[in-house]
Protein backbone atom coordinates (compact mmCIF):
# COMPACT_ATOMS: atom_id res chain seq x y z
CA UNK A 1 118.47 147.76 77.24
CA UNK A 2 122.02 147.80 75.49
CA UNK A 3 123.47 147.58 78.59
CA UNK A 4 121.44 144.42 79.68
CA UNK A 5 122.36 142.61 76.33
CA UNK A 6 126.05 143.82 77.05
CA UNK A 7 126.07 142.18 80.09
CA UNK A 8 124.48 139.15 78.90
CA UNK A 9 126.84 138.88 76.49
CA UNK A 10 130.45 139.39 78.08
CA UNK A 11 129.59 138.14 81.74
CA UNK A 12 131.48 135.25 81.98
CA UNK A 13 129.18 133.91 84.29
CA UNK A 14 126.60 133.94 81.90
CA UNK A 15 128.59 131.74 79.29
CA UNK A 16 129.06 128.96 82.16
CA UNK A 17 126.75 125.39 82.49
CA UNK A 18 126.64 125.10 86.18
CA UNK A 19 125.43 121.89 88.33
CA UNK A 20 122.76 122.53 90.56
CA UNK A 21 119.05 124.36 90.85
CA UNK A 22 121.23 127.68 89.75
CA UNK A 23 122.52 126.55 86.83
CA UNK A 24 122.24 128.35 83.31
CA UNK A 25 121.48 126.06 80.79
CA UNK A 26 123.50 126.56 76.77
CA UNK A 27 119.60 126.59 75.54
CA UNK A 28 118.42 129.09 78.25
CA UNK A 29 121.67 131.09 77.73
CA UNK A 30 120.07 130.96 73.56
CA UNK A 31 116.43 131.71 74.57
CA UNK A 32 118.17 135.32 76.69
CA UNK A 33 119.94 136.46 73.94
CA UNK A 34 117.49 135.96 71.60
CA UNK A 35 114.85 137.75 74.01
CA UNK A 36 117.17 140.60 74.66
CA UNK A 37 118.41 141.08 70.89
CA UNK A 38 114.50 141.08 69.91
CA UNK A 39 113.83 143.71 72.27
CA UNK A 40 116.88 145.81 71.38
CA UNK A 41 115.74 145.58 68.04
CA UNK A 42 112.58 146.94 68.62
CA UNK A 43 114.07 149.54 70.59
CA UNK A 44 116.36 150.71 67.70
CA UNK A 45 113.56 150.39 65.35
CA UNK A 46 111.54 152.88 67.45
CA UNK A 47 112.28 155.41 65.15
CA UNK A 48 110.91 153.59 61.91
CA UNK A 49 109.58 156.30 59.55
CA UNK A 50 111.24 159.21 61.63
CA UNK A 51 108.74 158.96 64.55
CA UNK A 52 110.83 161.01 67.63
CA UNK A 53 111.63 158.73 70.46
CA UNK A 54 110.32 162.41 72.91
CA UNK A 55 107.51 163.52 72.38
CA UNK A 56 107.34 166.34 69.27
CA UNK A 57 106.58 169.96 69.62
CA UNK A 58 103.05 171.16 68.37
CA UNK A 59 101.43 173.65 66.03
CA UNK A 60 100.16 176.58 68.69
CA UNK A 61 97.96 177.43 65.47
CA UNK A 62 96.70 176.01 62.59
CA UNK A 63 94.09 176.63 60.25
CA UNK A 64 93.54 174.07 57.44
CA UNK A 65 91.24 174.98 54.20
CA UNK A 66 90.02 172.28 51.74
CA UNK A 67 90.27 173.53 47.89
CA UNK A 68 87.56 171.73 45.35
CA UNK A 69 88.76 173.14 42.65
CA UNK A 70 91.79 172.45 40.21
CA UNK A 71 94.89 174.51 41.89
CA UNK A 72 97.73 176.85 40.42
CA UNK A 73 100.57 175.25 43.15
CA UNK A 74 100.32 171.72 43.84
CA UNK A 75 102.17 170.63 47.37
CA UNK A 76 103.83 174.18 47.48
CA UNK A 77 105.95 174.11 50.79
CA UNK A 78 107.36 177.24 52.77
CA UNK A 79 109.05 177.52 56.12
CA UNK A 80 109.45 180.88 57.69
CA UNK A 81 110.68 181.37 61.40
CA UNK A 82 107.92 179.29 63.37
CA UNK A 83 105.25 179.13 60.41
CA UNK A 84 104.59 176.99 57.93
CA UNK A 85 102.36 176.71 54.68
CA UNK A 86 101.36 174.07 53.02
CA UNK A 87 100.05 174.81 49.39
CA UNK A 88 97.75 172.35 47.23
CA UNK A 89 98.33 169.11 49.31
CA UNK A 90 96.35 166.02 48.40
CA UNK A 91 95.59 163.86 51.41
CA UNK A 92 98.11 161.56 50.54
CA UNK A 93 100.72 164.10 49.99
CA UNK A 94 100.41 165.10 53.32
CA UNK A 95 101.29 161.98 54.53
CA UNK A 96 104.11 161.90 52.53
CA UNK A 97 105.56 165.07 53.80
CA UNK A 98 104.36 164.38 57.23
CA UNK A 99 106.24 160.71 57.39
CA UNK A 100 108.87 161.72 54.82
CA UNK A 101 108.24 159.32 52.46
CA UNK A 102 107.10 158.13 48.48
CA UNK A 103 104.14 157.72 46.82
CA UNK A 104 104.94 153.84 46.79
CA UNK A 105 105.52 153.79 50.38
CA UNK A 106 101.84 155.23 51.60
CA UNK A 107 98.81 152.51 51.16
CA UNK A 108 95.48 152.92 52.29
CA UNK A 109 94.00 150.20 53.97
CA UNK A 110 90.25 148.74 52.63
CA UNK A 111 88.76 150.57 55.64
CA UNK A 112 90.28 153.50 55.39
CA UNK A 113 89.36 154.70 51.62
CA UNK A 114 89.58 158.98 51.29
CA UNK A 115 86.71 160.32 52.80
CA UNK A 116 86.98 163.30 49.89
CA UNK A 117 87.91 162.74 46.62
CA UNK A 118 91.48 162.36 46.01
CA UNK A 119 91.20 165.92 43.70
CA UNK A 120 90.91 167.53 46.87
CA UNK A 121 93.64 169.86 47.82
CA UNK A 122 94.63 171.39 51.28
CA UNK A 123 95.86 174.53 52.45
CA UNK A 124 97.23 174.77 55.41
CA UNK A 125 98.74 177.89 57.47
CA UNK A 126 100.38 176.89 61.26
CA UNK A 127 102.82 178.20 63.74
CA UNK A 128 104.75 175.96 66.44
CA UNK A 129 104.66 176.90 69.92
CA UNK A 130 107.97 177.92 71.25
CA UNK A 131 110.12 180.83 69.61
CA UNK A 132 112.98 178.39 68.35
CA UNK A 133 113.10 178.00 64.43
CA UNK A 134 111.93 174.12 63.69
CA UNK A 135 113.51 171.96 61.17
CA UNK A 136 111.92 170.78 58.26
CA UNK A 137 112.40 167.04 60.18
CA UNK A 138 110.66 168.90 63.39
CA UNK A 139 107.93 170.43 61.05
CA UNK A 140 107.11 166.79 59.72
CA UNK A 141 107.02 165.60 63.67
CA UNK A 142 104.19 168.62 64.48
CA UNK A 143 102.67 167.54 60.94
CA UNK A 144 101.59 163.61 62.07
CA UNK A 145 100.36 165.23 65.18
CA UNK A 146 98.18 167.87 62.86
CA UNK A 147 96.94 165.24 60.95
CA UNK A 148 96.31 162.79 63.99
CA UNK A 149 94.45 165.38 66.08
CA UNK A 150 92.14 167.06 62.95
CA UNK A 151 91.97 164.04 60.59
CA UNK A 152 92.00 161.13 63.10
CA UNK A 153 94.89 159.59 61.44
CA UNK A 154 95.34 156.17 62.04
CA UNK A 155 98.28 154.32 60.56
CA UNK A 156 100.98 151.09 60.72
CA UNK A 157 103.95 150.38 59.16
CA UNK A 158 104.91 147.07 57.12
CA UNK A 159 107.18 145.89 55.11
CA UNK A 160 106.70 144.69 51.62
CA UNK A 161 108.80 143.06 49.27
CA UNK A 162 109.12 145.05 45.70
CA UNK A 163 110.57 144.59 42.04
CA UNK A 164 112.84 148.00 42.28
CA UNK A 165 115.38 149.95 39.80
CA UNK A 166 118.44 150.14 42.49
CA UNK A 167 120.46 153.09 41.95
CA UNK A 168 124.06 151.67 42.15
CA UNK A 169 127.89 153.31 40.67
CA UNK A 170 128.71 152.81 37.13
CA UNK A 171 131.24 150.63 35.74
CA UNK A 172 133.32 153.90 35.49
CA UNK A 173 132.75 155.16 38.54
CA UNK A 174 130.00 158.28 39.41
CA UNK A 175 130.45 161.65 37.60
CA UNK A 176 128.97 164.28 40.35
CA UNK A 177 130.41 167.27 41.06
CA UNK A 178 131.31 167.83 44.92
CA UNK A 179 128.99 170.49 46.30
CA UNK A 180 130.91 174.05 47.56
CA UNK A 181 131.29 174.06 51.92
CA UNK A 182 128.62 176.90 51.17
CA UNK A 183 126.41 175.70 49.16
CA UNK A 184 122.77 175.18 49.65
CA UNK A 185 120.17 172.91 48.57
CA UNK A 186 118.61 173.53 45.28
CA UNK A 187 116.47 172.08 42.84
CA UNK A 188 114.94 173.20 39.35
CA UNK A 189 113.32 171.05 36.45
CA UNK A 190 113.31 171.95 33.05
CA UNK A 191 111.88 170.82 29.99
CA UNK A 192 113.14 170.49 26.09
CA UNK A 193 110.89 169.66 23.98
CA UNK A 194 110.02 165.58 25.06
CA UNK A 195 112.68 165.46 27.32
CA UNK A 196 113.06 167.03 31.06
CA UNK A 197 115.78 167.94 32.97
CA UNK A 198 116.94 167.96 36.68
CA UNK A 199 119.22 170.27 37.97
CA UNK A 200 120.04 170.00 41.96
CA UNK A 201 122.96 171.34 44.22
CA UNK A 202 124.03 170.05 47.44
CA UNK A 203 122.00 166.85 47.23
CA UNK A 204 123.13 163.05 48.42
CA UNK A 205 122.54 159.93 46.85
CA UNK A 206 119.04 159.71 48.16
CA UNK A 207 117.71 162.98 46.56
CA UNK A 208 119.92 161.79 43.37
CA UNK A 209 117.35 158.62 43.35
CA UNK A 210 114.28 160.60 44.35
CA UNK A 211 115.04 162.98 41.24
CA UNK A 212 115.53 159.84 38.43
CA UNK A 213 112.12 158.52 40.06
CA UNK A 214 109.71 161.59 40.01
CA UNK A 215 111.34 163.21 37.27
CA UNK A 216 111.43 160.28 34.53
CA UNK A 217 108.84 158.14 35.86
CA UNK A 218 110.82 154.35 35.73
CA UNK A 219 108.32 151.67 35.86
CA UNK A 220 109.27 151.20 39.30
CA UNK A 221 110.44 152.42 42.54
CA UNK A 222 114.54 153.70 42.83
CA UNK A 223 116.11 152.58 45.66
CA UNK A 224 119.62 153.88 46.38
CA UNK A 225 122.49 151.71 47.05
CA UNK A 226 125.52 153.83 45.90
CA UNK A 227 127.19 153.85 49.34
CA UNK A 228 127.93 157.43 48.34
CA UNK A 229 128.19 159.69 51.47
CA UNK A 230 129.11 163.01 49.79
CA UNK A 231 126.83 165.97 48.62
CA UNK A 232 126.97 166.74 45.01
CA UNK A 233 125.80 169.37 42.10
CA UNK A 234 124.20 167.49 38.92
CA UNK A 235 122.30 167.73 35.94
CA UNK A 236 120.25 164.80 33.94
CA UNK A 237 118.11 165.31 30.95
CA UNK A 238 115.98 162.66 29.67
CA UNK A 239 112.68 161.23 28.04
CA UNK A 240 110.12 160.14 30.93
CA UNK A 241 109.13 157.03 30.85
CA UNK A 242 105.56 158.24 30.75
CA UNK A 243 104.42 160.52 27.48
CA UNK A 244 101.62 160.91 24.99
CA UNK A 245 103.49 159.48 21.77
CA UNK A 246 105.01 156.39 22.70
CA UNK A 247 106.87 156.31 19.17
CA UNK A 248 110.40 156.78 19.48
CA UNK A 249 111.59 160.31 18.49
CA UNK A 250 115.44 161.30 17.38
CA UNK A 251 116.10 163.13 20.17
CA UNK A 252 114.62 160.52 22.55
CA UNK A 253 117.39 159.79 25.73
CA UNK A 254 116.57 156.91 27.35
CA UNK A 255 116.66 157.26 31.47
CA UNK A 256 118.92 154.16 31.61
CA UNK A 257 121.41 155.80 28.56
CA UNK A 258 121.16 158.99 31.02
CA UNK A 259 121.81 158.03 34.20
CA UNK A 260 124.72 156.14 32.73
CA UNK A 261 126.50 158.58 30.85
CA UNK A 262 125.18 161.78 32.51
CA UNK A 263 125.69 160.59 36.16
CA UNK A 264 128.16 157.46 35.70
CA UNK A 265 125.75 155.46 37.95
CA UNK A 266 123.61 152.84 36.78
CA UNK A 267 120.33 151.04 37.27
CA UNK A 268 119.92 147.58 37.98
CA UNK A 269 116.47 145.35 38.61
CA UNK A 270 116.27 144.29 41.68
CA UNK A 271 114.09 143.29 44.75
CA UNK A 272 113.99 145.04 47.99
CA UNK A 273 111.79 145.00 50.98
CA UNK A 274 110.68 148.12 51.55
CA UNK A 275 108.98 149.75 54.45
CA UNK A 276 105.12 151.12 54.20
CA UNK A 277 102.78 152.87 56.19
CA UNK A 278 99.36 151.59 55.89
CA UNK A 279 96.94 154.40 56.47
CA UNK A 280 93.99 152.70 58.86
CA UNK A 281 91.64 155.48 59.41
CA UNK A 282 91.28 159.26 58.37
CA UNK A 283 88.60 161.98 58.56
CA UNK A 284 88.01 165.19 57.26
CA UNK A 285 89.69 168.11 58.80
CA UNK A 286 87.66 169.14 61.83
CA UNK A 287 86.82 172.62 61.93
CA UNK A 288 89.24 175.46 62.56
């Protein structure tokens, strides 16, 4: 495909308005490019919410146990060798881990309401076929075919335009510490008294947003839009946005203040179209 539009596009030929029944018209010439730069588009966009362009490996096993009742660990993940548990998982958060993506980003569509309450947690114990040691990105890939084969999954993407916070650099410029060559990723809340904390190593920009969002709870979603390309160590304390006692308290840090002083980033309203996968149709689990 990219080397059809290439050739479309640097044949000379192709640029000429010739005389006779073989000529190639300046609006035809228009209507090609446009054709071929739709379909290359689509191509590229093949990928959209990290779906592999092969087709993904599969869980040889996997047993999946619904929980009624309130649970100690709430969408507790571990990867060992070829196995992977999945520990108090709502519906919905498996379809966040499964296409990578937020709560914002995941809406179900008015035919395809829960079929269980959303209270409803999974467990859910597999191992992938093959001996080599899967990803977490590869884990996610045998996930949507889990939850396509026992839960009939049925989803779409779309795009939707949003009011969002976008994380962007500080009139001072960011204050985040450059991760160690050895480092690995780490992250650990923390609370003091109304205000929680966020401590992370080895995370980009993206994680950096993902933190401020889930951790504070901003009256909408954080998009980032630092540029940054590094990996970084941080820390950011603040009040969430959501609490019991709305009154302001002395030691009350505003996530705005924090993210300013603590992180020398800053963020700004803004719109954004942002990409969502509408959930169609889902079942319960069939049986083990």
């Amino acid at each position: 495909m990219i080397a059809v539009l290439a050739l479309a596009l640097t044949d000379p030929a192709v640029g000429q308005v010739h005389k006779g029944p073989r000529s190639v018209r300046k609006g035809e010439i228009a209507r090609m490019i446009r054709s071929l730069g739709v379909s290359l588009f689509a191509f590229l966009c093949s990928g959209a919410f990290g779906q592999p362009a092969n087709p993904p490996r599969k869980f040889e096993i996997a047993a999946i146990k619904t929980l009624n009742e309130p649970q100690r660990v709430l969408s507790g993940y571990s990867a060992s060798g070829i196995r992977l548990t999945l520990q108090g998982y709502t519906f919905l958060a498996l379809v966040m881990e499964a296409y990578n993506l937020k709560t914002y980003q995941v809406v179900f569509g008015p035919s395809a309401l829960p079929p269980v309450p959303e209270y409803n947690y999974y467990f859910i114990e597999a191992r992938a076929e093959g001996e080599a040691i899967p990803t977490r990105d590869e884990f996610r890939q045998m996930l949507r075919v889990l939850l396509a084969e026992r839960f009939n999954l049925k989803v779409h993407t779309e795009q939707k335009q949003m009011d969002v916070y976008a994380l962007i650099i500080g009139k001072n410029g960011p204050k985040l510490k450059e991760s160690a060559p050895d480092a690995v990723f780490s992250g650990y809340g923390g609370v003091n008294g109304r205000n929680q904390s966020m401590k992370q190593t080895k995370a980009d920009s993206a994680d950096i947003a993902q933190a401020i969002a889930n951790m504070f709870g901003p009256d909408r979603p954080v998009v980032d839009k630092t540029g940054l390309a590094g990996l970084y160590d941080f820390f950011i304390e603040a009040t969430p946005e959501w609490r019991i006692n709305n009154d302001p308290q002395p030691e009350d840090v505003s996530v705005f203040s924090a993210v300013q002083d603590q992180l020398g980033l800053k963020l700004e309203p803004q719109k954004a179209m942002i990409d969502i996968l509408v959930v169609d149709h889902m079942d319960k689990p069939s049986p083990n």
